[in-house]
C-alpha atoms as a PDB file:
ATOM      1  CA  UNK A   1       0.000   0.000   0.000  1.00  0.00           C
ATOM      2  CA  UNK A   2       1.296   3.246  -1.051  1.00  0.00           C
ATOM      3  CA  UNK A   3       1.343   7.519  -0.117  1.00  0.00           C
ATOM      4  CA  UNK A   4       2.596   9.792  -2.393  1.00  0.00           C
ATOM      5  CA  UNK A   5       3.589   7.520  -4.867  1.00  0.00           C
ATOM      6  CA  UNK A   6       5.826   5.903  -2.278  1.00  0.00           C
ATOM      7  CA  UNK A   7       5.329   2.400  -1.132  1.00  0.00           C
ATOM      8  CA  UNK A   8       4.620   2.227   2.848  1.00  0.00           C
ATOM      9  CA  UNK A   9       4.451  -1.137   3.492  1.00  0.00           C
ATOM     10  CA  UNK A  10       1.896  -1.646   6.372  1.00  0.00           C
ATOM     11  CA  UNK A  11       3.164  -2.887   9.437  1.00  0.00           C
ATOM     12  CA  UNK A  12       2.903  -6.444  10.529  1.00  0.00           C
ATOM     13  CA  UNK A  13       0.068  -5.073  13.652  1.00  0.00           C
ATOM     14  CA  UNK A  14      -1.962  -3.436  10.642  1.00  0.00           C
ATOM     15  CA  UNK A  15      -1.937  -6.531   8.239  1.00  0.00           C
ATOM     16  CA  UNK A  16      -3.045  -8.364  11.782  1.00  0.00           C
ATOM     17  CA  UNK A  17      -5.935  -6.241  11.886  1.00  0.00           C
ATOM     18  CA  UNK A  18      -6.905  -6.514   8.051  1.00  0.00           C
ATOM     19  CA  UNK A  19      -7.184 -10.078   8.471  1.00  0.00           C
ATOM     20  CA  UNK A  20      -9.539  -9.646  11.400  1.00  0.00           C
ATOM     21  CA  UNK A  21     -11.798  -6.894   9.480  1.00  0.00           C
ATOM     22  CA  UNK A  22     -13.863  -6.942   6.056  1.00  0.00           C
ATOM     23  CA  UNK A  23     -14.370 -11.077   6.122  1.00  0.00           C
ATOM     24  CA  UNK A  24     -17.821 -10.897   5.525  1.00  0.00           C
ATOM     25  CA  UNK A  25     -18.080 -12.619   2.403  1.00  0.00           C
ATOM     26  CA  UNK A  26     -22.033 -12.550   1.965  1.00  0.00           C
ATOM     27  CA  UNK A  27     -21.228  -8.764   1.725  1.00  0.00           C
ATOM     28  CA  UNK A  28     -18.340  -8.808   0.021  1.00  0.00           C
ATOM     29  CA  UNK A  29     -20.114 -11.118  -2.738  1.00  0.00           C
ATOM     30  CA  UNK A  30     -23.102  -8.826  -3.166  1.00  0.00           C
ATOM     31  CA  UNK A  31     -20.965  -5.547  -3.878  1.00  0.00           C
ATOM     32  CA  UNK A  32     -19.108  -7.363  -6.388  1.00  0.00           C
ATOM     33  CA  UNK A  33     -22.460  -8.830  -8.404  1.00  0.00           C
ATOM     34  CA  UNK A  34     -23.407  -4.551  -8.466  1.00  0.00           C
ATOM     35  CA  UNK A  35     -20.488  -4.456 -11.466  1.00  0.00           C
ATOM     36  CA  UNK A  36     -20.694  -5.694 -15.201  1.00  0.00           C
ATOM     37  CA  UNK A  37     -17.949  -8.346 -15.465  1.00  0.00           C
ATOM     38  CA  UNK A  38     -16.533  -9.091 -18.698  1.00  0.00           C
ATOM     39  CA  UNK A  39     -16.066 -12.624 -20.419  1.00  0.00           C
ATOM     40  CA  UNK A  40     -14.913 -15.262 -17.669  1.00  0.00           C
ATOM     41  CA  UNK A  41     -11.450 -15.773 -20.152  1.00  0.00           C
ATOM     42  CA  UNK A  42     -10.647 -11.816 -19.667  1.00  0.00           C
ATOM     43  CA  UNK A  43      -7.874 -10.499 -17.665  1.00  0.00           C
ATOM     44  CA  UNK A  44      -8.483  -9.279 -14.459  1.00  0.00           C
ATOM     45  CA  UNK A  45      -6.092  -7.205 -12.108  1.00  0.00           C
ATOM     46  CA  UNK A  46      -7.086  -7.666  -8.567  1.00  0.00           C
ATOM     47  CA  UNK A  47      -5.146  -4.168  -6.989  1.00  0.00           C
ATOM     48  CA  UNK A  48      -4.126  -4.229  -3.527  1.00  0.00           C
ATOM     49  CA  UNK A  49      -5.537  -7.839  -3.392  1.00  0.00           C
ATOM     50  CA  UNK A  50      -4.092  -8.976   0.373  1.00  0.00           C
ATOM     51  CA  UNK A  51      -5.200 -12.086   1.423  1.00  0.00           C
ATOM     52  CA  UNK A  52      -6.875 -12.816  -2.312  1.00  0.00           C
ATOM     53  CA  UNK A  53     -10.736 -13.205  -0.883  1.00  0.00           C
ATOM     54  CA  UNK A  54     -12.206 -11.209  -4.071  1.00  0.00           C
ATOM     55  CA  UNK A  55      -9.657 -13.511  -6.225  1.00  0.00           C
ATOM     56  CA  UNK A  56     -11.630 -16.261  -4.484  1.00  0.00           C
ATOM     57  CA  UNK A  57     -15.213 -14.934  -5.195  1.00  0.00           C
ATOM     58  CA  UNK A  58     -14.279 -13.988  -8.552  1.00  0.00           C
ATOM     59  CA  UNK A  59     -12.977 -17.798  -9.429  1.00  0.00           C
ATOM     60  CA  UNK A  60     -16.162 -19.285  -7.464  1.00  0.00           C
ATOM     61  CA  UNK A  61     -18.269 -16.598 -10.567  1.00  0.00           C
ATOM     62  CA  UNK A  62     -16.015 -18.586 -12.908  1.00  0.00           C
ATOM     63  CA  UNK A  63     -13.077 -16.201 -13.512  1.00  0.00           C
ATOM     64  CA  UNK A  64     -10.298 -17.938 -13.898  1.00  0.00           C
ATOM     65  CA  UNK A  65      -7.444 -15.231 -15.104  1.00  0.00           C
ATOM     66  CA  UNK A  66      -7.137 -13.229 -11.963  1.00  0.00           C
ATOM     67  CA  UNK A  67      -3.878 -11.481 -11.514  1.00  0.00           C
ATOM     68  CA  UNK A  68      -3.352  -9.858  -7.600  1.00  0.00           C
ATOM     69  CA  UNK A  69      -1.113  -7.377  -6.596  1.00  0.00           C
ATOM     70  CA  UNK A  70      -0.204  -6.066  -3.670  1.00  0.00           C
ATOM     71  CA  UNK A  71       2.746  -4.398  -1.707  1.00  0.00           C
ATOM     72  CA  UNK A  72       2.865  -6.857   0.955  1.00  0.00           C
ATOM     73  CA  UNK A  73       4.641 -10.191   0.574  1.00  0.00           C
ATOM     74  CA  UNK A  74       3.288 -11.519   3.811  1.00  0.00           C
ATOM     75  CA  UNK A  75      -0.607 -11.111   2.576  1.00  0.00           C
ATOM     76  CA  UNK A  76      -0.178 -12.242  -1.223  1.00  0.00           C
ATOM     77  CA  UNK A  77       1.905 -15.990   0.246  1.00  0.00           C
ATOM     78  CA  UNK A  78      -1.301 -16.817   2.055  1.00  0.00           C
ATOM     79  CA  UNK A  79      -3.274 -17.625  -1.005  1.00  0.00           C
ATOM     80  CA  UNK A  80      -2.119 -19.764  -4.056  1.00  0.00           C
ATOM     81  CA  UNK A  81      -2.951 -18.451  -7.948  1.00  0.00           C
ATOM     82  CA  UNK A  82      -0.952 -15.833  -9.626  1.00  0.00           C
ATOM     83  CA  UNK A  83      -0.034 -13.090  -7.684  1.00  0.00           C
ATOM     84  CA  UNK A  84       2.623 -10.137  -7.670  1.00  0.00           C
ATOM     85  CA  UNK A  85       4.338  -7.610  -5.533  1.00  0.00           C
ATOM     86  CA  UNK A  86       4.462  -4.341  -6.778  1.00  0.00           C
ATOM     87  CA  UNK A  87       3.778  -0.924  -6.235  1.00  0.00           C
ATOM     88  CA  UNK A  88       0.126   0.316  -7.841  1.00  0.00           C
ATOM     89  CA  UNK A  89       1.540   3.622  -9.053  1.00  0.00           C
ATOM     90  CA  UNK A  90       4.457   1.802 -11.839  1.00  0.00           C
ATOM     91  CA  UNK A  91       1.758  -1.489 -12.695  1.00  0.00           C
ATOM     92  CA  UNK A  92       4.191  -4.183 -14.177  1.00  0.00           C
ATOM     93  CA  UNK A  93       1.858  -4.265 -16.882  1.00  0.00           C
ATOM     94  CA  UNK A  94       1.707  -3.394 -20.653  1.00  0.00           C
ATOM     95  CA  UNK A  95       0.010  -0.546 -21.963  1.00  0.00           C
ATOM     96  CA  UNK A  96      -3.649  -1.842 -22.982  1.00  0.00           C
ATOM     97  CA  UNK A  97      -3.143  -4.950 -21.668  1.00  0.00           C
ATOM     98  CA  UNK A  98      -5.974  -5.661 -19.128  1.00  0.00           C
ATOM     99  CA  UNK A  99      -9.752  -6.156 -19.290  1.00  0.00           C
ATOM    100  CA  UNK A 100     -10.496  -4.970 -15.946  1.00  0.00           C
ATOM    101  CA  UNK A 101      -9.195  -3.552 -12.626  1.00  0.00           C
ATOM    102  CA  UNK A 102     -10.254  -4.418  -9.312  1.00  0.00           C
ATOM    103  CA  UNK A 103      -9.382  -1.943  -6.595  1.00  0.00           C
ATOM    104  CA  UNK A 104     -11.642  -3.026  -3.527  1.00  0.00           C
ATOM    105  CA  UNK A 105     -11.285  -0.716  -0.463  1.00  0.00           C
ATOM    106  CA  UNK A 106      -7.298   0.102  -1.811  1.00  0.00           C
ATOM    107  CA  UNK A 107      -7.336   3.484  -3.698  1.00  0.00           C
ATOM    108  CA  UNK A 108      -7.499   5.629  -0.443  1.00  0.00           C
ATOM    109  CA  UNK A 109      -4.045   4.014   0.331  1.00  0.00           C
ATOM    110  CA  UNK A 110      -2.527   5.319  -2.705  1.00  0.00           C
ATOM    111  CA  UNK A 111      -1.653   8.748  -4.328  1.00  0.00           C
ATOM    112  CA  UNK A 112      -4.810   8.586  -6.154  1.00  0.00           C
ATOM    113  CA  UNK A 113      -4.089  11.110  -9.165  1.00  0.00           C
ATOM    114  CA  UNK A 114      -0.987   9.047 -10.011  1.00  0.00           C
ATOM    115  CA  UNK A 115      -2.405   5.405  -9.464  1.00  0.00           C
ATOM    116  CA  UNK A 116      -5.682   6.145 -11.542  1.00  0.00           C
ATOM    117  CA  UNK A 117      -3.767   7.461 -14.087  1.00  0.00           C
ATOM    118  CA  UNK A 118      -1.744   4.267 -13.903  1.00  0.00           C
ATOM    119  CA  UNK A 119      -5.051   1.913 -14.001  1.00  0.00           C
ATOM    120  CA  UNK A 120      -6.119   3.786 -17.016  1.00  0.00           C
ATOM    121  CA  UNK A 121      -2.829   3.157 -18.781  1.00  0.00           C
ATOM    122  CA  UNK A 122      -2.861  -0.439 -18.967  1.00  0.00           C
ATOM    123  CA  UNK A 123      -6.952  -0.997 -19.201  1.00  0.00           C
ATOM    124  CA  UNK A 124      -7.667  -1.909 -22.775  1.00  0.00           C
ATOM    125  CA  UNK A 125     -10.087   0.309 -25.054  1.00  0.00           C
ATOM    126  CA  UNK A 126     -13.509  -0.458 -23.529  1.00  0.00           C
ATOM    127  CA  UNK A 127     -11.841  -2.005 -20.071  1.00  0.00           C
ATOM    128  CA  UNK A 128     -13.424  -1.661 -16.882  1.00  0.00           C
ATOM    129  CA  UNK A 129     -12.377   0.130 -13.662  1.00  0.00           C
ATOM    130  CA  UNK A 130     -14.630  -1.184 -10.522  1.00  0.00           C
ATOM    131  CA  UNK A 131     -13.705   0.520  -6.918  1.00  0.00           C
ATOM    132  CA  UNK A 132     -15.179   0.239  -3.521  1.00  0.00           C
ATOM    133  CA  UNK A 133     -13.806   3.117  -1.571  1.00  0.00           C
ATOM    134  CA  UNK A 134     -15.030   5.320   1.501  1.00  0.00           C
ATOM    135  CA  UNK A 135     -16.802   8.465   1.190  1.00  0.00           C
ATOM    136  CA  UNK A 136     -16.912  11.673   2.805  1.00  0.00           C
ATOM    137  CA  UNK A 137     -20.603  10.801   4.751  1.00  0.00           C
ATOM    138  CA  UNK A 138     -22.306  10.880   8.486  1.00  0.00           C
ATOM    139  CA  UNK A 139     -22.315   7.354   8.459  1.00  0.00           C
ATOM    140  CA  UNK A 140     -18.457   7.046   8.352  1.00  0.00           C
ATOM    141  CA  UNK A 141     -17.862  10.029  10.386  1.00  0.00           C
ATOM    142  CA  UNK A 142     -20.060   7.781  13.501  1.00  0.00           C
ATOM    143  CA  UNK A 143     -18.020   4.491  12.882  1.00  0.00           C
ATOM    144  CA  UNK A 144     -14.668   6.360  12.731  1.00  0.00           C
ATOM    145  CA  UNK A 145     -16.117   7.753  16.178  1.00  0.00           C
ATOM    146  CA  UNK A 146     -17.328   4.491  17.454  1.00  0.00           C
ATOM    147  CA  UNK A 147     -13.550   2.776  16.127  1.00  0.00           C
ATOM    148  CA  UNK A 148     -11.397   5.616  18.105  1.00  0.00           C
ATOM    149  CA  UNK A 149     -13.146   7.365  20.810  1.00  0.00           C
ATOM    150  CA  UNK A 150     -15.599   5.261  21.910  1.00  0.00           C
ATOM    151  CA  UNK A 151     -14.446   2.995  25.347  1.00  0.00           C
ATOM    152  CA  UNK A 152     -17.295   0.527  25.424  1.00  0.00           C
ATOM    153  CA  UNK A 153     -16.781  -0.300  21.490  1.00  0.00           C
ATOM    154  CA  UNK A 154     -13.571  -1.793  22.226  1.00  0.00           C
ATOM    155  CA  UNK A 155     -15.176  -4.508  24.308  1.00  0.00           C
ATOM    156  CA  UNK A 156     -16.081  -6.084  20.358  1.00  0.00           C
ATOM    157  CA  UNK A 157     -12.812  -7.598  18.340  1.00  0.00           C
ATOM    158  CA  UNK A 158     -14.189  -6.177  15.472  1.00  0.00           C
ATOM    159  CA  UNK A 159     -13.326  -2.291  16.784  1.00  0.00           C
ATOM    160  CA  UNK A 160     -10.520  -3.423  18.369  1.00  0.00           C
ATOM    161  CA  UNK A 161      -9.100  -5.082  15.341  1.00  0.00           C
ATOM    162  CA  UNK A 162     -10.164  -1.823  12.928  1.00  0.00           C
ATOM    163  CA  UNK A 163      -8.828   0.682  15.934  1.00  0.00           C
ATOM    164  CA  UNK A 164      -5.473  -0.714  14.773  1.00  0.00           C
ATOM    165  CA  UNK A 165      -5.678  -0.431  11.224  1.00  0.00           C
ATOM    166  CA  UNK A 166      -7.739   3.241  11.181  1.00  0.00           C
ATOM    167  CA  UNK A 167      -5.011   4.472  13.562  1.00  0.00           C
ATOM    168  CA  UNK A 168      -1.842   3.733  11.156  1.00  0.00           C
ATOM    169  CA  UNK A 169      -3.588   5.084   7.936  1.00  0.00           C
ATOM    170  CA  UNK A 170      -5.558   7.922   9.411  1.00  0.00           C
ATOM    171  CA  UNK A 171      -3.298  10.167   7.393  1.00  0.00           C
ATOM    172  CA  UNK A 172      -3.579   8.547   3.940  1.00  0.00           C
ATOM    173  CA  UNK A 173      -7.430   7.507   4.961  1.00  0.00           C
ATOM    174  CA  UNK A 174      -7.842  11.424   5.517  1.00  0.00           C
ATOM    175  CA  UNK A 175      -6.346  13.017   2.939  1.00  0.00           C
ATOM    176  CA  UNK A 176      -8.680  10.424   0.321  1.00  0.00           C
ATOM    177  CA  UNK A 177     -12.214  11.715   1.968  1.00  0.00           C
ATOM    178  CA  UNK A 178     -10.157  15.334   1.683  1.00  0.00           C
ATOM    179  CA  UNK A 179      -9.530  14.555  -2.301  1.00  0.00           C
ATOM    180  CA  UNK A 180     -12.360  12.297  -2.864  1.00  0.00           C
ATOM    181  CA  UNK A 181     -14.677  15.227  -4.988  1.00  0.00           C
ATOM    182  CA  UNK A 182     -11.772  15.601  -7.202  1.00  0.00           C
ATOM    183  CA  UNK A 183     -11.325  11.252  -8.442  1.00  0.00           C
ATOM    184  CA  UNK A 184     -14.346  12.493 -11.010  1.00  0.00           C
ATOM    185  CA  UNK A 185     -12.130  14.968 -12.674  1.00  0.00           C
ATOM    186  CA  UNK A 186      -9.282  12.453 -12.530  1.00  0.00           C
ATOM    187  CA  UNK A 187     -10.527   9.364 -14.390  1.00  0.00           C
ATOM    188  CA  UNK A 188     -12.295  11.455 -16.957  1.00  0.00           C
ATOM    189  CA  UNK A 189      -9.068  13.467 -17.738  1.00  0.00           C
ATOM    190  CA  UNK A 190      -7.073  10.073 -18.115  1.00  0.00           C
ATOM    191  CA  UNK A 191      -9.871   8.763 -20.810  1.00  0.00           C
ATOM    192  CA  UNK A 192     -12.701   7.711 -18.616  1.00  0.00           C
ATOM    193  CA  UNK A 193     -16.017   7.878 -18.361  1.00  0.00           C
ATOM    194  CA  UNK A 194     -18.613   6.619 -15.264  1.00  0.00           C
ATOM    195  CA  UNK A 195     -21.453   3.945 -16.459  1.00  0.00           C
ATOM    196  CA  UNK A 196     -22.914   3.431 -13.400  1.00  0.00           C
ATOM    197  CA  UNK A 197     -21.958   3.869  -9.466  1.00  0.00           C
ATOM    198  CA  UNK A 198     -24.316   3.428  -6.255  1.00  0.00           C
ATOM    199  CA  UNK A 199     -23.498   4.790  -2.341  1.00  0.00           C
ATOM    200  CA  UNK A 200     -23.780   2.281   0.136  1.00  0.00           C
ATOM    201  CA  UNK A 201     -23.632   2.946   4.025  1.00  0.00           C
ATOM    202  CA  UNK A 202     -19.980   4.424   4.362  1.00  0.00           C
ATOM    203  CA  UNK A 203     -18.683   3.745   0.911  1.00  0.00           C
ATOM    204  CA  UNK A 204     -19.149   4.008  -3.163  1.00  0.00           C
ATOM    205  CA  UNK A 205     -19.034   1.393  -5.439  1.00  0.00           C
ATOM    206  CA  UNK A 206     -18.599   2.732  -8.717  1.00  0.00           C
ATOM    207  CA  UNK A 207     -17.757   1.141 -12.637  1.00  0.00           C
ATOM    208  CA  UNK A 208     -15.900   3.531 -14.708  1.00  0.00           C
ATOM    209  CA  UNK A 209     -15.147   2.536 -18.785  1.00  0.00           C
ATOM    210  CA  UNK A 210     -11.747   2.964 -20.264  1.00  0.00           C
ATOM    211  CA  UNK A 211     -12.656   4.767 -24.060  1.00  0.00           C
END
């Protein structure tokens, strides 16, 4: 995971946390049927992948060329399938080589002008950009309360576990709500355009076409 087009490389407490966070895979399985998958024989990037539980849900829909990347070593071994570590904002990927690109809950960890710009290089003509990603919204604004300042909260593993992970990127998971009105602008100036995107609770999950 990456700031300012720098890779940060979570520590080993926050990858802890991840694993004990966002397992829900009901949930995680209904956000992804919201998008308009290509062909199960295209190429799909999985960005930031960690453990590989979309690469999972994605095979189980019959996808079966699912590439994951992520800058963590110690997430990417505990899955098996073809997998890379690398930094999202210089893809080892050819220009106009990939059908889609996954980036669930990841984008906020990046420099986002530079690592959009990079997803849009190596999408094909007509590929597809899906994201999950917090928004700027009450909703978060009470669960960021309930993670950090709220005593009786930390009696549930769940807040304990996300205390630890909100705590080391509250900097990076800041500065995306900050920036957040301006990812629009972004895609669209890299050759972009929005087909569809919905808000959920705390978060957007939006499908963006390469052109």
């Amino acid at each position: 995971m990456e700031s300012s087009g720098k890779a940060l490389g979570e520590s080993k407490e926050w990858e802890g946390a991840y694993l004990k966070t966002r397992r829900n895979m009901r949930v995680r399985k209904r956000r992804l049927a919201y998008f308009d998958w290509p062909e199960p024989n295209a190429h799909i990037l999985d960005l930031g992948a960690g453990d590989g539980l979309d690469r999972q849900a994605l095979q189980e829909e019959g996808f079966s060329f699912v590439t994951c990347i992520d800058i963590s070593p110690r997430l990417l071994v505990l899955f098996e399938g073809s997998r890379t570590v690398a930094d999202a904002h210089k893809l080892p990927f050819a220009t106009g080589s990939i059908d889609a690109v996954l980036a669930n809950s990841v984008l906020h960890h990046f420099d986002p002008p530079v690592a959009l710009q990079e997803i849009a290089r190596v999408l094909k003509p007509g590929g597809k950009l899906y994201f999950m990603e917090p928004r700027p919204c009450f909703a978060r604004s009470v669960l960021d309360w309930l993670t950090l300042s709220c005593a009786p909260a930390q009696l549930l593993p769940y807040f304990r576990a996300r205390r630890v992970s909100l705590l080391e990127e509250i900097e990076v998971n800041t500065h995306w709500l900050t920036v957040y009105p301006q990812v629009d602008g972004w895609l669209r100036s890299y050759g972009m355009s929005l087909d569809k995107q919905r808000l959920v609770t705390v978060g957007v999950l939006a499908q963006w076409s390469k052109q």
